[in-house]
Protein backbone atom coordinates (compact mmCIF):
# COMPACT_ATOMS: atom_id res chain seq x y z
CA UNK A 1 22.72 -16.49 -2.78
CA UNK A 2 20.23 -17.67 -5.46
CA UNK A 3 18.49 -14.54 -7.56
CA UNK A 4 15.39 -16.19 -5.27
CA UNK A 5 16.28 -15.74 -2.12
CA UNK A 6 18.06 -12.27 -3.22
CA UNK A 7 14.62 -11.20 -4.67
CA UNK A 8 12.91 -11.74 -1.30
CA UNK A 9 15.14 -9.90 0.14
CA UNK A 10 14.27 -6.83 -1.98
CA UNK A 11 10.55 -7.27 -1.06
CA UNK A 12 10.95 -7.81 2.48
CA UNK A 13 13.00 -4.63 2.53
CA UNK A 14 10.39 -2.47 0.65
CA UNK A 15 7.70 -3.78 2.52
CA UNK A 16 9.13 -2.73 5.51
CA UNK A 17 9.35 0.81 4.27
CA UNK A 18 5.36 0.91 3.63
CA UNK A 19 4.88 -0.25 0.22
CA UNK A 20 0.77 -0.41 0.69
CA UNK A 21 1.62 -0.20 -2.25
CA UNK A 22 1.15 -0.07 -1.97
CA UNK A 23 3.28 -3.38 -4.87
CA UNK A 24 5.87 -3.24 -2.74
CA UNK A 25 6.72 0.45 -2.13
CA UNK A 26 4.62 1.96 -4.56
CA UNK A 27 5.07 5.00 -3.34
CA UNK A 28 8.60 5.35 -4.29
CA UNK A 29 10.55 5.82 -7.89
CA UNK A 30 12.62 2.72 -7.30
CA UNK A 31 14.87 0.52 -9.02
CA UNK A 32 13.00 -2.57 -10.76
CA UNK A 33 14.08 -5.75 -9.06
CA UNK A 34 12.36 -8.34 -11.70
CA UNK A 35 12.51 -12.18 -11.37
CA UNK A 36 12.17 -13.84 -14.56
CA UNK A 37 7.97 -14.56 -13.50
CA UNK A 38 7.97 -10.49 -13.81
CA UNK A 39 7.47 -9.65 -10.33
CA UNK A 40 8.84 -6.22 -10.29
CA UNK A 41 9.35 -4.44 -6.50
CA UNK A 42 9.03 -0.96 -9.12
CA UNK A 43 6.13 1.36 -7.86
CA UNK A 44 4.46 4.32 -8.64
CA UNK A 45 7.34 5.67 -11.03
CA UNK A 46 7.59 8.65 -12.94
CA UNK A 47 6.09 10.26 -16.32
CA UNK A 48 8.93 9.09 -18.14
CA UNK A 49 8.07 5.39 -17.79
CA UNK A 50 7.10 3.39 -20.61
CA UNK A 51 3.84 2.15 -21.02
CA UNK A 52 3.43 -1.26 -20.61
CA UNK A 53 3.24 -2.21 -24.45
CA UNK A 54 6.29 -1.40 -24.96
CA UNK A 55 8.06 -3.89 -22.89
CA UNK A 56 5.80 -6.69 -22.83
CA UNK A 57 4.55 -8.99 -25.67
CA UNK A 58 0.75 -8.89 -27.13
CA UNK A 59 -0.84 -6.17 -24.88
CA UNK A 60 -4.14 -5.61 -26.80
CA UNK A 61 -6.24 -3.42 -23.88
CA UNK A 62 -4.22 -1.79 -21.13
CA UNK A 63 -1.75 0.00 -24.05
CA UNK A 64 -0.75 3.24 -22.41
CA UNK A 65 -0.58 1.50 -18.81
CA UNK A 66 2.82 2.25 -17.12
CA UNK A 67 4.94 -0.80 -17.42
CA UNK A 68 5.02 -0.88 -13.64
CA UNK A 69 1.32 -0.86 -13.14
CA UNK A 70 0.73 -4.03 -15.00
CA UNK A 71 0.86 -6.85 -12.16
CA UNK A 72 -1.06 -4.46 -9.37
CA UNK A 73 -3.35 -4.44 -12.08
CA UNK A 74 -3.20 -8.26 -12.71
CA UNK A 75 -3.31 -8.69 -9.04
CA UNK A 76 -6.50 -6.84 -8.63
CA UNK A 77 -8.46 -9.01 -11.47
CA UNK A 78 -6.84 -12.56 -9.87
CA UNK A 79 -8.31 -11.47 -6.07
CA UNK A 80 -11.34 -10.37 -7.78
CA UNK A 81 -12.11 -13.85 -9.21
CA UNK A 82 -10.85 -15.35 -6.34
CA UNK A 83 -7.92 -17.44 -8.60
CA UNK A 84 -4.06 -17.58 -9.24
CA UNK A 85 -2.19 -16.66 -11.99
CA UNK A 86 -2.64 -19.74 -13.73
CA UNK A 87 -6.34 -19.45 -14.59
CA UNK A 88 -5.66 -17.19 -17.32
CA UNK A 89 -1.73 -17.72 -18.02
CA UNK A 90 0.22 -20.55 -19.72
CA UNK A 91 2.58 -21.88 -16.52
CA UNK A 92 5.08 -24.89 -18.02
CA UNK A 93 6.63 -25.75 -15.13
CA UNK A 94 6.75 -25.67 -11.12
CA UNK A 95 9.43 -23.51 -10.70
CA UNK A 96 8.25 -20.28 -8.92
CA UNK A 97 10.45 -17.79 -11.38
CA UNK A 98 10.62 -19.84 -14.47
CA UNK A 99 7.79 -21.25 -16.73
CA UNK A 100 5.51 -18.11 -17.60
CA UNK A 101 4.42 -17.70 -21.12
CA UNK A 102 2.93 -14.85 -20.40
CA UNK A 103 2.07 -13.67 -23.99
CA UNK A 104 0.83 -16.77 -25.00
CA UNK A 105 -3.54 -16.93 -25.62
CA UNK A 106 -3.81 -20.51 -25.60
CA UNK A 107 -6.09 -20.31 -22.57
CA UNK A 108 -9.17 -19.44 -23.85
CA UNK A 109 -9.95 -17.76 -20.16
CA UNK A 110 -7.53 -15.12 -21.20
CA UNK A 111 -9.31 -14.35 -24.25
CA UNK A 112 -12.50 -13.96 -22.49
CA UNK A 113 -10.74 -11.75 -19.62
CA UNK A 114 -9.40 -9.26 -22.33
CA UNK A 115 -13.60 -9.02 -23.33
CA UNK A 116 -14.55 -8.79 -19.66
CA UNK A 117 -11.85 -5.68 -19.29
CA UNK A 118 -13.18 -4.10 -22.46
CA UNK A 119 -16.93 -4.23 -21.31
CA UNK A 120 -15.32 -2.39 -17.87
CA UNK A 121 -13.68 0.10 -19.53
CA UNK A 122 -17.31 0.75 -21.59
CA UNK A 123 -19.15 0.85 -19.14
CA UNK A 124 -17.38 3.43 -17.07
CA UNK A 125 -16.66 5.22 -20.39
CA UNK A 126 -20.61 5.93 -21.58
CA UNK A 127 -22.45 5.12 -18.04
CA UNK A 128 -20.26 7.04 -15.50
CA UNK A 129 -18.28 9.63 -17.45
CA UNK A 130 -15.22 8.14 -16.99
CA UNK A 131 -15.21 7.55 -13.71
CA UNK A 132 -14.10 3.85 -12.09
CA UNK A 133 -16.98 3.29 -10.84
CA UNK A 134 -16.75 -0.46 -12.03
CA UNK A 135 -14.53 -2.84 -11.64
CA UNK A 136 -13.85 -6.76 -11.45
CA UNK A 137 -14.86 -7.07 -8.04
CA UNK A 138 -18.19 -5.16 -8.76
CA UNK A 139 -19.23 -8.64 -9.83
CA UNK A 140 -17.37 -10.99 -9.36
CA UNK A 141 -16.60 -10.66 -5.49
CA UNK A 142 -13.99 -13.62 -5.58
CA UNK A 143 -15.46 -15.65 -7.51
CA UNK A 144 -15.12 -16.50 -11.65
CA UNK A 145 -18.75 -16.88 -12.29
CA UNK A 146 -20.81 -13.42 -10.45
CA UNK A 147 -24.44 -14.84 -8.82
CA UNK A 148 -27.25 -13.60 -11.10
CA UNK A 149 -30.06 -14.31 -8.80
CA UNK A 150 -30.80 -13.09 -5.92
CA UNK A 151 -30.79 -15.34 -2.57
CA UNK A 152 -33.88 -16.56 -1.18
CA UNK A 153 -35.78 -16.07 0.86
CA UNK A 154 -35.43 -12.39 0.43
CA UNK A 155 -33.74 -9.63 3.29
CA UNK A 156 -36.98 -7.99 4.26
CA UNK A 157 -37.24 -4.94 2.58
CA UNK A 158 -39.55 -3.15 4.59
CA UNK A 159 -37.44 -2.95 7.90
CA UNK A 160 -38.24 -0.12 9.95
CA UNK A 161 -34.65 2.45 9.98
CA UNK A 162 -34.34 5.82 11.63
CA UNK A 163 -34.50 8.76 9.31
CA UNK A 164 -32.28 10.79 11.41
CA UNK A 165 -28.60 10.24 11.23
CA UNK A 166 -26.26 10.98 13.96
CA UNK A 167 -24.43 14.36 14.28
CA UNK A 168 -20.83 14.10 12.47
CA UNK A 169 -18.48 16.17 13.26
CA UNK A 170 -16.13 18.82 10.75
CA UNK A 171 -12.82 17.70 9.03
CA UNK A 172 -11.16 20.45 11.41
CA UNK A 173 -13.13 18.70 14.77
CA UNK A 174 -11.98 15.70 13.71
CA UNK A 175 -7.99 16.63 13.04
CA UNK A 176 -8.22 18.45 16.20
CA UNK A 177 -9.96 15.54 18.46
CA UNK A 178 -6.50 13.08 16.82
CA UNK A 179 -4.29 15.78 17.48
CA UNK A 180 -5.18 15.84 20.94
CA UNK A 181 -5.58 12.09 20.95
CA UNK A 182 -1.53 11.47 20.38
CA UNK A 183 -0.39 14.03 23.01
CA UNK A 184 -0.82 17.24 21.44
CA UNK A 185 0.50 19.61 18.89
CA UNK A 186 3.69 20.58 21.34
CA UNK A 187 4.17 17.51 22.48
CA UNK A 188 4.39 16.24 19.18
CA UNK A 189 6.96 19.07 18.04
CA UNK A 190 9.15 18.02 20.80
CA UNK A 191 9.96 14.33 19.29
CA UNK A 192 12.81 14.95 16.68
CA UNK A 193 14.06 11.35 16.40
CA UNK A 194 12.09 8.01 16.94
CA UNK A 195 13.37 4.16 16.92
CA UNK A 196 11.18 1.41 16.29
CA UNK A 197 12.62 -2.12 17.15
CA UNK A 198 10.48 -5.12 16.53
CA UNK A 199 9.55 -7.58 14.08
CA UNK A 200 7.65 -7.85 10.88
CA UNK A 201 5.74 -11.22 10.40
CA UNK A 202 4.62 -12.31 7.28
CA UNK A 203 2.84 -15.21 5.32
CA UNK A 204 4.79 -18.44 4.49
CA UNK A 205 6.97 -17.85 7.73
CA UNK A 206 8.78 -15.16 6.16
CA UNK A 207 9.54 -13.26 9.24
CA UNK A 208 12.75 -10.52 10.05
CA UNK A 209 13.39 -8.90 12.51
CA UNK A 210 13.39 -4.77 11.98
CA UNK A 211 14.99 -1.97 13.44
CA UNK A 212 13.81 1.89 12.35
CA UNK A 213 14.81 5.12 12.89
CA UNK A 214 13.35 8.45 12.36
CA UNK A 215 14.72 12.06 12.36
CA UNK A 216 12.67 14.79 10.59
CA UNK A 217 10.33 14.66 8.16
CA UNK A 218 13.41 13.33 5.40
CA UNK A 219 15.23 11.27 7.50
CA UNK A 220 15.02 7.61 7.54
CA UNK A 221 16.62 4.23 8.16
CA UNK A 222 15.62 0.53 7.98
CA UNK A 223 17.52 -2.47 9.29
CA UNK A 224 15.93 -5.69 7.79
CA UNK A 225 17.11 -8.97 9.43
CA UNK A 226 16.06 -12.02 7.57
CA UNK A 227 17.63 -15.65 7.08
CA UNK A 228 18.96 -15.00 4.16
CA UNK A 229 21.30 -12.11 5.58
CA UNK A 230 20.50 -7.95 6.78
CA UNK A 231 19.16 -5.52 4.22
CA UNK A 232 19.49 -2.04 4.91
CA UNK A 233 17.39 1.61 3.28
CA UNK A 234 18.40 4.80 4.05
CA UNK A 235 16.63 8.43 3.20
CA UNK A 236 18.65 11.11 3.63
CA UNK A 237 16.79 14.38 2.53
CA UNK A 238 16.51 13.17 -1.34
CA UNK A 239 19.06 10.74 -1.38
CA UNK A 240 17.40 6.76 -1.05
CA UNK A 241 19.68 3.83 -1.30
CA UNK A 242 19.88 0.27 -0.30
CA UNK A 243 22.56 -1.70 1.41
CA UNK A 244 22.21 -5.85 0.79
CA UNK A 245 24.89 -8.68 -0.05
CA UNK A 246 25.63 -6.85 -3.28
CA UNK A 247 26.41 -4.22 -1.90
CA UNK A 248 25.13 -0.15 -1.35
CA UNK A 249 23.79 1.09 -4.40
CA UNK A 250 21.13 4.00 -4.86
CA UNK A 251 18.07 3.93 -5.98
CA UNK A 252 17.17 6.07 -8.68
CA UNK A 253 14.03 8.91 -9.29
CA UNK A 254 13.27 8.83 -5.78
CA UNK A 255 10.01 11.35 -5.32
CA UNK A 256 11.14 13.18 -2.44
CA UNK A 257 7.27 14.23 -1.21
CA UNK A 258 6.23 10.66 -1.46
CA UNK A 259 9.33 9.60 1.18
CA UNK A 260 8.15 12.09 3.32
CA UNK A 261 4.46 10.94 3.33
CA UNK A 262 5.98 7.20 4.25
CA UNK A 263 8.03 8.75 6.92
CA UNK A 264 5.49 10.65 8.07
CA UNK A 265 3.49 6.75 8.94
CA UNK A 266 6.62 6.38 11.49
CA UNK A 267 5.71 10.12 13.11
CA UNK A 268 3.24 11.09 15.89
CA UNK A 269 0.98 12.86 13.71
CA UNK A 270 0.68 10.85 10.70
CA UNK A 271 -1.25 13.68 8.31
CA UNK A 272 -0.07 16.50 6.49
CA UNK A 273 -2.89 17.79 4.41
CA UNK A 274 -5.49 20.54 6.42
CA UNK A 275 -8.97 20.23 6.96
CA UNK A 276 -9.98 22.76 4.34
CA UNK A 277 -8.28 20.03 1.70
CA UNK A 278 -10.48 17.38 3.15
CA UNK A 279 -14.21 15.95 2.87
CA UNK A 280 -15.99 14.09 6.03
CA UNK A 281 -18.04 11.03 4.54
CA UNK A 282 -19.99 9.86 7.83
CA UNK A 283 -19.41 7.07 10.53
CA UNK A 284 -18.78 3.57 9.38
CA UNK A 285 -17.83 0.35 11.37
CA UNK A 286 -14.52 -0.91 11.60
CA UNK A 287 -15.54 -4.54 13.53
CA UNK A 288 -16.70 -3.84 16.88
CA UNK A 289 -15.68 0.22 16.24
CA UNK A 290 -17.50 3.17 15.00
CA UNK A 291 -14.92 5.36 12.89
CA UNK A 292 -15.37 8.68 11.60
CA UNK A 293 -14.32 8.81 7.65
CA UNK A 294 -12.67 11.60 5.68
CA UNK A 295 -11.14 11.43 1.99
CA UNK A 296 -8.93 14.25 0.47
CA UNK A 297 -7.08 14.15 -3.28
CA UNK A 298 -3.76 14.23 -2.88
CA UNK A 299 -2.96 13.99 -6.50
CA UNK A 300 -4.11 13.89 -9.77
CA UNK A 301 -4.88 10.33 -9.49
CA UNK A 302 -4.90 9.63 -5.80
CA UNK A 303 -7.37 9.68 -3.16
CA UNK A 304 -6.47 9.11 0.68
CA UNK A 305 -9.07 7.84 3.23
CA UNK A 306 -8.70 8.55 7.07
CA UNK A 307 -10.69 6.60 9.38
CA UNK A 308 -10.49 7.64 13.37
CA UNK A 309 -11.93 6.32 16.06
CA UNK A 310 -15.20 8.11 17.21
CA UNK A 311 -14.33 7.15 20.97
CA UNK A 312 -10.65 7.75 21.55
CA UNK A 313 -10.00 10.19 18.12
CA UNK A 314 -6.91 7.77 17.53
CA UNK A 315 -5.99 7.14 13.65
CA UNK A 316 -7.23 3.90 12.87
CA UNK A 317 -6.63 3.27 8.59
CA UNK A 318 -4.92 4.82 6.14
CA UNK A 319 -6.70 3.96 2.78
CA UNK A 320 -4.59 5.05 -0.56
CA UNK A 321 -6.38 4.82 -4.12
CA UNK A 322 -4.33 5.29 -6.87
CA UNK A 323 -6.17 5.38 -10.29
CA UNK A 324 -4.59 3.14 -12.83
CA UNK A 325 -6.07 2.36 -16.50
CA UNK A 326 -9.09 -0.17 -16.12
CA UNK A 327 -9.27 0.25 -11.80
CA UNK A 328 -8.05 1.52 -9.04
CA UNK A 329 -5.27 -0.17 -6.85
CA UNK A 330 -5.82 0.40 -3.06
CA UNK A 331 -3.41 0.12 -0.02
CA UNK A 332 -3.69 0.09 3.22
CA UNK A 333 -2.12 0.60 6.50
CA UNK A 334 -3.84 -0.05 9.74
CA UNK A 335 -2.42 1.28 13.47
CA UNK A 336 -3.20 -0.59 16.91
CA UNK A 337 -2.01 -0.76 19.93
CA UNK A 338 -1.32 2.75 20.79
CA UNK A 339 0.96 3.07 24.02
CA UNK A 340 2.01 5.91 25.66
CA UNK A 341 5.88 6.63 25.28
CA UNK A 342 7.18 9.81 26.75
CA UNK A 343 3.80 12.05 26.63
CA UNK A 344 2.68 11.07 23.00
CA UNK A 345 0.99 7.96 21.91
CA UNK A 346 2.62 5.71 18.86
CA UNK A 347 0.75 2.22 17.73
CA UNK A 348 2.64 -0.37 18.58
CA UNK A 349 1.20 -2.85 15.96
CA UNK A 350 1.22 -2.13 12.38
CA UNK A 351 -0.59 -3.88 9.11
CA UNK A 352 0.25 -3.13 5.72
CA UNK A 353 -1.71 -4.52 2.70
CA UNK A 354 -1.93 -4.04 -0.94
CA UNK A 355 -3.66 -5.75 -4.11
CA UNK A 356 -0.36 -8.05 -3.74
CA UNK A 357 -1.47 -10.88 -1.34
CA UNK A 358 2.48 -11.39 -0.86
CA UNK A 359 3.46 -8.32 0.85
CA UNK A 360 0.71 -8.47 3.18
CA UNK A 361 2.77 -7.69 6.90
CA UNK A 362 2.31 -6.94 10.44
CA UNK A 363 4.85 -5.04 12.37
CA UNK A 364 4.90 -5.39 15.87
CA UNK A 365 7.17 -3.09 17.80
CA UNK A 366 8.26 -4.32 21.41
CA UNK A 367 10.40 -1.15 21.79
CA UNK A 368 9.97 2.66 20.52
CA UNK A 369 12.26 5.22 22.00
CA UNK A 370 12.02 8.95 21.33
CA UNK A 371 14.67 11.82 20.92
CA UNK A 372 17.75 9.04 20.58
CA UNK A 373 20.75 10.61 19.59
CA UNK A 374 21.40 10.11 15.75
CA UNK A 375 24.15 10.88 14.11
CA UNK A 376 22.77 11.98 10.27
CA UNK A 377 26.13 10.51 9.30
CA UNK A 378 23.92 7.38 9.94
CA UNK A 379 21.55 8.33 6.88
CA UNK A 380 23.79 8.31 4.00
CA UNK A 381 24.85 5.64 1.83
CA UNK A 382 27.92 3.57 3.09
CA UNK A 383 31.00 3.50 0.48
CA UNK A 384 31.26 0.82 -1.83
């Protein structure tokens, strides 16, 4: 197998696993998989990570950056100017993992970008306290050159609105109204395994075929079958490892409360945190539906958005923020489809989607059965 196809492999495995990041699995302490164009499968990772200086050449503005960070961060400022890779960075040949010159500054659009990244950084430095409260995409909105003028003729301005908004319920309400939505606190206690079978389709007809399983809250096991041959993950309490044609290996600095939240995406009732921990923001649309908002920090640097239905209470997005030096990188995961299966209701349909245009997915499940038989045995990693 070419180190190609083997590093799609690795994606497609952590993607399948909820990466939003999330990056492929951002939310786990992983081992790096890099090809030689850098792409690194490596996510949120711990304190002990270098920063990104030292392990790549002439880094003059993001020093301090965890090394991992650094193409979320790139991929944020390419789909903010709407471009590839190659607007800013020295490519000498077609070959997907081969060619970079990363360090080099003979484009003079890289020059310019470190300015534009410095004047960010400023401005959210003496004009907002610190706060990101601009970024790339303030401008820019996928494009390289941000409009300056505004369009005529102009919106009219003096367009007669309501003044009164419409009643929005608490944080509690809210939690309560979804609870009820999937089947119910008891109902929901009563599901101690779950086993997803489906498929996950993705861009560039890179589609597998998946099979998960759930027990617990630290308990977890995904079957990956692609082209190129069957990846396997397993969680077992702390323990995360990965079985591919190498081999099983594990995976190192694996942040046990992180694996749970993923799990928890696989569960009936997908949130942990309580209503006291958690701010409403209003009603916004989600295309034809009206969604009730709330946010909650759930770390120093990360802020989780909840959007439910206003009709049905059903969880409709999961929004993740995770503050990085210069912006934030967001993922999401979206649920649809929610069927009834044995008194609770699961989404049948699943999207995942990061700042990484490449691990964008959709998971459709044609069969979920509850309270299988699992034999934990099933968790651990196989011998070598």
């Amino acid at each position: 197998m070419t180190r190609k196809s083997r590093h799609r492999l690795i994606v497609l495995l952590f993607a399948s696993a909820f990466a939003t990041l999330m990056c492929l699995s951002r939310d786990a302490n992983v081992d790096a998989v890099v090809s030689d164009n850098g792409f690194s499968v490596r996510g949120e990772l711990s304190q002990q990570e270098k920063p990104v200086e030292q392990v790549r050449k002439n880094i003059q503005v993001l020093k301090g950056l965890p090394a991992p960070q650094i193409y979320p961060v790139m991929w944020f400022i390419r789909d903010s100017l709407g471009v590839q890779c190659d607007y800013c960075h020295v490519k000498q040949g077609p070959d997907l993992d081969k060619g970079w010159s990363w360090e080099s500054d003979d484009k003079p659009q890289k020059v310019r970008a470190r300015e534009m990244m410095r004047m960010v950084l400023d401005i959210n430095k003496n004009s907002f306290g610190g706060n990101q409260a601009v970024t790339c995409y303030s401008c820019h909105r996928g494009t390289t050159r941000p409009e300056r003028l505004v369009a005529l003729p102009t919106f009219e301005a003096f367009v007669t609105r309501p003044d009164a908004k419409p009643a929005v319920p608490t944080a509690e309400q809210i939690l309560d109204r979804y609870i009820k939505s999937v089947g119910g606190q008891d109902a929901a206690a009563k599901v101690k395994s779950i086993v997803y079978t489906g498929n996950i389709q993705r861009s560039e007809g890179r589609n597998s075929a998946v099979e998960i399983t759930t027990k617990g809250a630290d308990k977890y096991l995904s079957k990956l079958t692609t082209p190129q041959g069957t990846v396997v993950q397993g969680i077992d309490v702390g323990a995360v490892w990965v079985k591919d044609n190498n081999g099983p290996r594990p995976l190192a600095d694996a942040d046990l409360e992180q694996l749970r939240q993923r799990i928890a995406l696989y569960g009936v009732i997908k949130i942990a945190e309580q209503p006291a921990q958690m701010r409403v923001l209003g009603l916004e649309k989600m295309g034809d539906k009206d969604a009730y908002v709330i946010d909650v920090t759930s770390g120093p640097k990360t802020i989780k958005k909840y959007f439910f239905d206003a009709q049905t209470g059903l969880l409709l997005r999961i929004t993740t923020i995770r503050q990085a030096i210069l912006l934030p990188l967001p993922e999401q995961t979206e649920f649809e489809d929610y069927r009834d299966v044995g008194g609770v209701k699961l989404p049948f349909t699943m999207r995942t989607s990061d700042v990484d245009a490449f691990s964008a997915a959709t998971r459709k499940f044609t069969d979920v059965r509850l309270n299988v038989a699992v034999d934990d045995s099933v968790f651990k990693m196989p011998p070598k």
